[in-house]
Protein backbone atom coordinates (compact mmCIF):
# COMPACT_ATOMS: atom_id res chain seq x y z
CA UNK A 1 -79.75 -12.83 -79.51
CA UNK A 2 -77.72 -12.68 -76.52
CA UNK A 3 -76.21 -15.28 -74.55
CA UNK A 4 -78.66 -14.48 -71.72
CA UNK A 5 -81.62 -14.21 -74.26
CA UNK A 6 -80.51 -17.89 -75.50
CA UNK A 7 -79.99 -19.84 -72.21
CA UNK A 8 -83.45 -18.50 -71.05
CA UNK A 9 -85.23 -19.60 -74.41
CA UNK A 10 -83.61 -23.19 -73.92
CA UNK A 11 -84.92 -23.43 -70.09
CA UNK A 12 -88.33 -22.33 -70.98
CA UNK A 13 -88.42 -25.41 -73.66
CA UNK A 14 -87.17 -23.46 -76.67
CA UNK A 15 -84.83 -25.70 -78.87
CA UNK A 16 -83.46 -23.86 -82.35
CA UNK A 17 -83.70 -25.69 -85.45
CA UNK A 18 -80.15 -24.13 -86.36
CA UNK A 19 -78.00 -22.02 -84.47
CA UNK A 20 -74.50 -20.89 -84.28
CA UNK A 21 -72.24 -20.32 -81.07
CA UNK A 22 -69.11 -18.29 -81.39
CA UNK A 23 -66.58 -16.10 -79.61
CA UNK A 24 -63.48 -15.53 -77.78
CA UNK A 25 -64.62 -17.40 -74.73
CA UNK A 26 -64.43 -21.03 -75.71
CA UNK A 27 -65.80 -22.11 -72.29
CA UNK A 28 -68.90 -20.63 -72.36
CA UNK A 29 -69.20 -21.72 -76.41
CA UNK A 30 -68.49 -25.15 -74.62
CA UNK A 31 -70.88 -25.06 -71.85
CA UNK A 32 -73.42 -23.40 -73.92
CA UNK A 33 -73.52 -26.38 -76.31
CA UNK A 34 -73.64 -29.10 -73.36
CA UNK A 35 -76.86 -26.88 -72.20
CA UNK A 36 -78.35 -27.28 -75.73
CA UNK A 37 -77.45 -30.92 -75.88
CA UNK A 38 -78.86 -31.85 -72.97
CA UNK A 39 -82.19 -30.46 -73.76
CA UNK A 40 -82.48 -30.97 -77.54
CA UNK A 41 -82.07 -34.93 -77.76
CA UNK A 42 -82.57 -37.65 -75.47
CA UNK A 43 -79.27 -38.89 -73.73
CA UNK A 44 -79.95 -42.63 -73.83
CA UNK A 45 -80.66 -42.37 -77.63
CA UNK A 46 -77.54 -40.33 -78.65
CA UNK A 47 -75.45 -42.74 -80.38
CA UNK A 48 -78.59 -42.49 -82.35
CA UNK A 49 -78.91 -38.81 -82.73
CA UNK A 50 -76.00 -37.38 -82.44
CA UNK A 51 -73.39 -36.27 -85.58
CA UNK A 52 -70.09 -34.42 -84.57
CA UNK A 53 -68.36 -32.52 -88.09
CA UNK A 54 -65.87 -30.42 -87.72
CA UNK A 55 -65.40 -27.41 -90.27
CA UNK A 56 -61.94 -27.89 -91.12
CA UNK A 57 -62.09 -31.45 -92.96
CA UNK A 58 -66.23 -31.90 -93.56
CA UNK A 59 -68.34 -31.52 -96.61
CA UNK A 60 -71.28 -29.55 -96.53
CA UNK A 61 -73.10 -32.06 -98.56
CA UNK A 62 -72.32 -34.77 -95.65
CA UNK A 63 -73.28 -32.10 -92.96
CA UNK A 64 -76.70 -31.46 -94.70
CA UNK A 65 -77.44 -35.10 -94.99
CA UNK A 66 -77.05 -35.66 -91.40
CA UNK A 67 -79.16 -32.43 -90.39
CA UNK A 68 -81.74 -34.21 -93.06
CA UNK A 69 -82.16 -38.03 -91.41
CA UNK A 70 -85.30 -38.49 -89.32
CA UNK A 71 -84.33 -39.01 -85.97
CA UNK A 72 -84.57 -42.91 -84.31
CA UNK A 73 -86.98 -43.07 -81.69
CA UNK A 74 -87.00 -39.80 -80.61
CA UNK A 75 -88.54 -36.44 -81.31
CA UNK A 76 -85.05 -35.09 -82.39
CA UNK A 77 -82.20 -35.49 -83.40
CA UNK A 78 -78.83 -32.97 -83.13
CA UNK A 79 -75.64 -32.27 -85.74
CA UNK A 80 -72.89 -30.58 -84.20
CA UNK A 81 -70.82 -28.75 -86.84
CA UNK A 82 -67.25 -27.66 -84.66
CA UNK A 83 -64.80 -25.35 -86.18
CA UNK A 84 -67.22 -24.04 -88.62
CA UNK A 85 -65.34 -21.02 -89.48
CA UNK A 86 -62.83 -23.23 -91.23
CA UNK A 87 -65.64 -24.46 -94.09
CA UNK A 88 -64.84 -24.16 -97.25
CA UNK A 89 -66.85 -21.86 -99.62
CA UNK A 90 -68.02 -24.90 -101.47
CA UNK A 91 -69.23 -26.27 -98.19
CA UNK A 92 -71.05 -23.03 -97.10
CA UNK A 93 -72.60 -23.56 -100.56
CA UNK A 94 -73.85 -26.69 -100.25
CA UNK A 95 -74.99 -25.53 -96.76
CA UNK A 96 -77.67 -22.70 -98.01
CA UNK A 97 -80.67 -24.71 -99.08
CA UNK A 98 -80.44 -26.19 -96.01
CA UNK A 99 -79.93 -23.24 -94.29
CA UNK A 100 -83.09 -22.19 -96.33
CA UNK A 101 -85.06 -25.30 -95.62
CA UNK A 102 -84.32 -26.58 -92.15
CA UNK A 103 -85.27 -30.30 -91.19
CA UNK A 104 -88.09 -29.50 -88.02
CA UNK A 105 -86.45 -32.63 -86.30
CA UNK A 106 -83.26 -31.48 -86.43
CA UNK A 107 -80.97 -29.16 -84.11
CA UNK A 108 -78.21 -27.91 -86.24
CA UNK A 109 -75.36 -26.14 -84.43
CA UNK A 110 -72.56 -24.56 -85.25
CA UNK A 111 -69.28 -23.72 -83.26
CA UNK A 112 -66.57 -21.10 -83.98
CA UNK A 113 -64.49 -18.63 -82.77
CA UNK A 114 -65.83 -15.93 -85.26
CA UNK A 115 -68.13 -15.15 -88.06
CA UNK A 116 -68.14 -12.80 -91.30
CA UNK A 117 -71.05 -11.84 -91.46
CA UNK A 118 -70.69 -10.17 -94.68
CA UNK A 119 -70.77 -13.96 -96.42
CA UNK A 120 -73.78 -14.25 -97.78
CA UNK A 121 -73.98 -17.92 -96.02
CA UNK A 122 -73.77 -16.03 -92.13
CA UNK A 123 -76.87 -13.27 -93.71
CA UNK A 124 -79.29 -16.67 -94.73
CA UNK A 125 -78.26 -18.37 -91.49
CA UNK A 126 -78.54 -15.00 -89.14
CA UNK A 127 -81.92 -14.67 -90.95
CA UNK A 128 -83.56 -18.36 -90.49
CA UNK A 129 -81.25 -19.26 -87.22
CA UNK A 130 -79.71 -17.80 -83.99
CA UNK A 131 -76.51 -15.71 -83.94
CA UNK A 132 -74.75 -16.11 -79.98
CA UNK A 133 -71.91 -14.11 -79.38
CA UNK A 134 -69.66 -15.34 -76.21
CA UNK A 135 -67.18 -12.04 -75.48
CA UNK A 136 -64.14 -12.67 -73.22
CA UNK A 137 -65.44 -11.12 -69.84
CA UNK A 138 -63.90 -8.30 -68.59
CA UNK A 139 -61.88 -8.50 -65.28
CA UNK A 140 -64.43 -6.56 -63.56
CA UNK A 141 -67.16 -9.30 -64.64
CA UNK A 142 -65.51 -12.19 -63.31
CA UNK A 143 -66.45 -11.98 -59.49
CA UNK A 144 -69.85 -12.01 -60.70
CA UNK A 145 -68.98 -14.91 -62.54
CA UNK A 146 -67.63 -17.02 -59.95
CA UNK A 147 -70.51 -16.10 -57.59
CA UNK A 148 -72.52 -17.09 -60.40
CA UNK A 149 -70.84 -20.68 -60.55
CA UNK A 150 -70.39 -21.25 -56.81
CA UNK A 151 -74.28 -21.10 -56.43
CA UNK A 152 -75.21 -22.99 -59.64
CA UNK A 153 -73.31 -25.79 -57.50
CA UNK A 154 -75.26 -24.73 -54.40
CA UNK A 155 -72.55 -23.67 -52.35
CA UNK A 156 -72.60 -19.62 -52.28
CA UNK A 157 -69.12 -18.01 -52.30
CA UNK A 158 -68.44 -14.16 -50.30
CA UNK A 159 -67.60 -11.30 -52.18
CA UNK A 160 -63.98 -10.67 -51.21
CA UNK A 161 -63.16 -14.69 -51.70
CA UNK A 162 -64.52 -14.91 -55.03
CA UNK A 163 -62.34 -11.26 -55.88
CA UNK A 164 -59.66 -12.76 -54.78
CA UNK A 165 -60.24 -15.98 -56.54
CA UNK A 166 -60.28 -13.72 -59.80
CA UNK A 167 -57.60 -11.30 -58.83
CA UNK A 168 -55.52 -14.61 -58.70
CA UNK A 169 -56.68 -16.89 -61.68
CA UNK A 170 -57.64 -13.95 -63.84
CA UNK A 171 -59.30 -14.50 -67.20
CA UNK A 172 -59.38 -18.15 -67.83
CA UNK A 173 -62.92 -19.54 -67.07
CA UNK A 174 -61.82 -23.33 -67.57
CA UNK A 175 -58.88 -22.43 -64.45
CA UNK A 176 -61.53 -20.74 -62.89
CA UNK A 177 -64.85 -23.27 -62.69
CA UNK A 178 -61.68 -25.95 -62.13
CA UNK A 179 -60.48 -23.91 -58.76
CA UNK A 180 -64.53 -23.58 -58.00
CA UNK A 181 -65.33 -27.00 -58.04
CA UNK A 182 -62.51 -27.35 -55.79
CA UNK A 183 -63.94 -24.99 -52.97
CA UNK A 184 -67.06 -26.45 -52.87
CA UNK A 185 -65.78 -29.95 -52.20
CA UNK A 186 -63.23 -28.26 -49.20
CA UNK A 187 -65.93 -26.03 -48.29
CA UNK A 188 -67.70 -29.34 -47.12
CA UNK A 189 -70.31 -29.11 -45.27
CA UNK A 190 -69.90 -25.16 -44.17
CA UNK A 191 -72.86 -23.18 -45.73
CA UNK A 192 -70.66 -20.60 -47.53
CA UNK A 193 -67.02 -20.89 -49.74
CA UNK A 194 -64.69 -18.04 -47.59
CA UNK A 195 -61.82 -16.23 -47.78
CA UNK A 196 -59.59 -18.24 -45.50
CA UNK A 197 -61.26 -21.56 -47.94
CA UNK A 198 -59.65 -19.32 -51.05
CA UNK A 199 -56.33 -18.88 -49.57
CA UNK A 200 -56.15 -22.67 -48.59
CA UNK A 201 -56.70 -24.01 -51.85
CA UNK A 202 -54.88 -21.58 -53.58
CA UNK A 203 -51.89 -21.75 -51.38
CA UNK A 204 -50.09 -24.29 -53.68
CA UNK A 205 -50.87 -23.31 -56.78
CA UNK A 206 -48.80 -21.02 -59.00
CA UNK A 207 -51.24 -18.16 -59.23
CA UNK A 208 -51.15 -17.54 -55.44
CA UNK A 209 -47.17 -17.33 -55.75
CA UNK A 210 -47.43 -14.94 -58.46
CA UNK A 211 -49.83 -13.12 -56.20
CA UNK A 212 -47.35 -13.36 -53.73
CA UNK A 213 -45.07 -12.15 -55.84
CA UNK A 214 -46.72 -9.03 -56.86
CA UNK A 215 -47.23 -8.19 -53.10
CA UNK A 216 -43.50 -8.48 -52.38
CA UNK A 217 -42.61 -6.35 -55.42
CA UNK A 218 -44.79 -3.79 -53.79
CA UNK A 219 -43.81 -3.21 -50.65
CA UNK A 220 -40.07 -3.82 -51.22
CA UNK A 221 -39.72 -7.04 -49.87
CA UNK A 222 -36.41 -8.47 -52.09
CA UNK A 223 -36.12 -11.62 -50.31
CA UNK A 224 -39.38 -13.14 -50.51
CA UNK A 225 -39.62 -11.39 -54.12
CA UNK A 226 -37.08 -13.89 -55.10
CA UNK A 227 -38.25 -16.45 -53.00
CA UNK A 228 -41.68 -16.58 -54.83
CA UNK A 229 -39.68 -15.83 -58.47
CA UNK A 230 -37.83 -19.26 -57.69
CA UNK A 231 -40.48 -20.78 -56.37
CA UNK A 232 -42.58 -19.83 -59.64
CA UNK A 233 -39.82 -21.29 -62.22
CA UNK A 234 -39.23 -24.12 -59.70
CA UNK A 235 -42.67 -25.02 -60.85
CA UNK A 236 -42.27 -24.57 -64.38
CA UNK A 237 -44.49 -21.58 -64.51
CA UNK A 238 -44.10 -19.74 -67.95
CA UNK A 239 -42.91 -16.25 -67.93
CA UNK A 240 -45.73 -14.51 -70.32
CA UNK A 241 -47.92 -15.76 -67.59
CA UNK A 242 -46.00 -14.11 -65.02
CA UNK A 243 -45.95 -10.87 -66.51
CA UNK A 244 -49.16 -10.70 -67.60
CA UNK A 245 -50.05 -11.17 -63.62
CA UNK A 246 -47.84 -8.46 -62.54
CA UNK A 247 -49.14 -5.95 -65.19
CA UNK A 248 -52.59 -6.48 -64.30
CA UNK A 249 -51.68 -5.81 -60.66
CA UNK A 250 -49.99 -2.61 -61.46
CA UNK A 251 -52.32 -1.42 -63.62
CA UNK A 252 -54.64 -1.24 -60.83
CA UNK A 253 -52.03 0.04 -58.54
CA UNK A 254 -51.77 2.84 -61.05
CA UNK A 255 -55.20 3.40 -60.84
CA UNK A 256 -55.24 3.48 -56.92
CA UNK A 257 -52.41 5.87 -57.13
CA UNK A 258 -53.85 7.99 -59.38
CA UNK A 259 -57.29 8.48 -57.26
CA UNK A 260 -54.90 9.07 -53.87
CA UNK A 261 -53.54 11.71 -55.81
CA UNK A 262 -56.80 13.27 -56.49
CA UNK A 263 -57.58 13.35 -53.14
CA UNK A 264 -60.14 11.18 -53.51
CA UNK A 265 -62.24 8.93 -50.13
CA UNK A 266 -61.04 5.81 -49.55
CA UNK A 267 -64.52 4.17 -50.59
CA UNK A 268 -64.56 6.05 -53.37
CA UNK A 269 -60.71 4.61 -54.63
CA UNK A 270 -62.17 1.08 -54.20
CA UNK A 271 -65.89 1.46 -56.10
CA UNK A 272 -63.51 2.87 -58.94
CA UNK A 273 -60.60 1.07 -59.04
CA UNK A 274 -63.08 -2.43 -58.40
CA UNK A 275 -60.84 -3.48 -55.03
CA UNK A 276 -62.92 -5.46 -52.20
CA UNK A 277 -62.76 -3.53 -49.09
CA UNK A 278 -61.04 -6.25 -47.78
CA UNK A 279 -57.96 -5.45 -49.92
CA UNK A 280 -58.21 -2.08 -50.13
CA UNK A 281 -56.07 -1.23 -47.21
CA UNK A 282 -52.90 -3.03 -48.74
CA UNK A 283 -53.15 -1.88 -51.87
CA UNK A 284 -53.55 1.70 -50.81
CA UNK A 285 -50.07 0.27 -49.04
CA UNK A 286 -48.58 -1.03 -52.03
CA UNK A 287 -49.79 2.08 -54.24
CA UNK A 288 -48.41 4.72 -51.43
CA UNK A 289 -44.68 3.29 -52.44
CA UNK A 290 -44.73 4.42 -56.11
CA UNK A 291 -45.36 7.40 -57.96
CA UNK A 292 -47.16 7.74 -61.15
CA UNK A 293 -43.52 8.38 -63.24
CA UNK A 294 -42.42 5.11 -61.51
CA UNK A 295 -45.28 3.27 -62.82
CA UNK A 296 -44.74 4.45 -66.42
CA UNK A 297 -41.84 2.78 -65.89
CA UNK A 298 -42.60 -0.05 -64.22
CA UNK A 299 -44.91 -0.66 -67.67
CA UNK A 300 -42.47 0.40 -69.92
CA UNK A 301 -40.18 -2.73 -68.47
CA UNK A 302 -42.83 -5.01 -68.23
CA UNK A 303 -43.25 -4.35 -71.82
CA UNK A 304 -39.76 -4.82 -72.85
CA UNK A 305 -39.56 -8.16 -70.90
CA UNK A 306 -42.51 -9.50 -72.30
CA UNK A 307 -41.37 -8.70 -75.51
CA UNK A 308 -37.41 -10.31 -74.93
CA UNK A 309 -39.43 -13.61 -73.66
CA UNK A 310 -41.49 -13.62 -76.65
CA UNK A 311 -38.72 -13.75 -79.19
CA UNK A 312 -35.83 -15.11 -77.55
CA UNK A 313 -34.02 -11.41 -75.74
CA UNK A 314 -32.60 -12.97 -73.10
CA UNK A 315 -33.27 -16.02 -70.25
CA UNK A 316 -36.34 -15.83 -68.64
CA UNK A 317 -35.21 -16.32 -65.47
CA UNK A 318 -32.23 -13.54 -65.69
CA UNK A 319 -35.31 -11.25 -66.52
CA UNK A 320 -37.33 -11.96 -64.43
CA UNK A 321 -34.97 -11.13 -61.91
CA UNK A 322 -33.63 -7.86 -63.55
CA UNK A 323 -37.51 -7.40 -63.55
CA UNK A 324 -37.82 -7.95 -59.90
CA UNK A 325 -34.72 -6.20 -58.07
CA UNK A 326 -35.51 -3.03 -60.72
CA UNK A 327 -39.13 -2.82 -59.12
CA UNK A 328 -38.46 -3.57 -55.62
CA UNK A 329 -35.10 -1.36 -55.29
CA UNK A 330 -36.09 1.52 -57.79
């Protein structure tokens, strides 16, 4: 079943007796659960209801137990099982005639970051429960996303401000629905979250200046390079982070440059390399002052610094730096 499939079984009145939520992206595992929760059991009756194990230090006897009580005053009753990657084979054990059996009044979840599904415990529970996978979206999913988000909160966000929102927060959905919620109180009253409401939110955080950075880097700009670098460690900003930023911007300057050297119409550059058309212009800029041998090596660095910060090579800020003036005076 897929995460789609799920949430549209639990609108339509749907509640599984057992089910288990996993993946990389811990926020939507998160949300997904709150969604279930909040259909499954009554919220005045929780402390009722409700059981929270967590894989790591539970028995499965204890866990079945609780999935087995008849719910108080309700029609159900819910057993969250967190961390459930973490039990024990004794405790997947105990689990299976459970797993077999399930109570009808009970909504038995489990939470993880992955399954094997080889187990023979994952096979009974994939068989007599629901399997949900939550991937880690793909940069080129995430405007989607926050356009998603922006109207689920009833203020609709425009294309190129919710790219840029993604081009600057990247891939961490907590940062992101944080930043959204945000907007939609400046946005105010104003039908629609815009660009210019973007850029004045996101003017003093660290991902704009690391934005700012990149854009500096790329069009040569040493002073303000190092004026956003200091401003960046000034703020305590952590230098994986940094890097991670500037290699996702090259990468798809490398891609731009690559597509300008095939020739190729500007529309067609941005519906490729996934640029709004209202950045396309500057990065076609920014991708006009390297060549593709330059941008091996701008990668090759980026690797070596990320590397050196990772196991002590050197001071992060003297790296940075070295990072910096190499890129903007190469």
């Amino acid at each position: 079943m897929t995460a789609q499939e799920f949430e549209t079984a639990l609108k339509k009145g749907t509640i599984p007796t057992i089910c288990y939520l996993y993946g990389e992206e811990s926020f939507l595992v998160e949300r997904a659960v709150r969604l279930l929760l909040d259909r499954a059991i009554d919220p005045s009756l929780k402390d009722f209801n409700f059981n929270v194990f967590y894989g790591n230090e539970s028995k499965g006897i204890d866990i079945a137990d609780a999935a087995q009580t008849l719910p108080m005053f309700a029609e159900r009753r819910a057993v969250l099982v967190k961390r459930a990657e973490s039990l024990t084979a004794a405790a997947c054990e105990a689990l299976l005639p459970y797993i077999l059996n399930p109570a009808p009044g009970t909504c038995l979840i489990f939470t993880g970051a992955k399954i094997d599904q080889r187990k023979k415990f994952f096979l009974e529970l994939k068989k007599h429960g629901w399997l949900i996978e939550y991937k880690r979206l793909y940069d080129n999913k995430l405007s989607a996303f926050i356009q998603s988000e922006a109207t689920v909160h009833g203020k609709p966000i425009d294309s190129a401000a919710a790219d840029f929102l993604a081009f600057l927060i990247g891939n961490n959905l907590q940062e992101l629905s944080s930043q959204i919620e945000k907007l939609v109180v400046f946005a105010g009253s104003h039908p629609r979250i815009t660009l210019e409401d973007v850029r004045a939110v996101a003017s003093s955080s660290k991902a704009f200046t690391v934005f700012e950075l990149a854009r500096f880097m790329c069009v040569k700009d040493v002073p303000n390079a190092l004026k956003s670098l200091d401003t960046l460690f000034r703020n305590g900003e952590e230098t994986p982070m940094m890097i991670g930023a500037l290699a996702r911007h090259f990468r798809q300057l490398w891609r731009v440059r690559e597509m300008l050297d095939q020739k190729a119409a500007k529309p067609d550059i941005g519906r490729e390399a996934g640029i709004n058309p209202y950045f396309l212009d500057d990065m076609i800029t920014q991708a006009r002052n390297f060549g593709r041998g330059e941008l091996r090596n701008i990668f090759t660095e980026l690797y070596r610094c990320d590397l050196a910060s990772k196991t002590g090579g050197g001071q992060p800020y003297t790296l940075m730096h070295g990072l910096v003036m190499g890129i903007c005076c190469g």
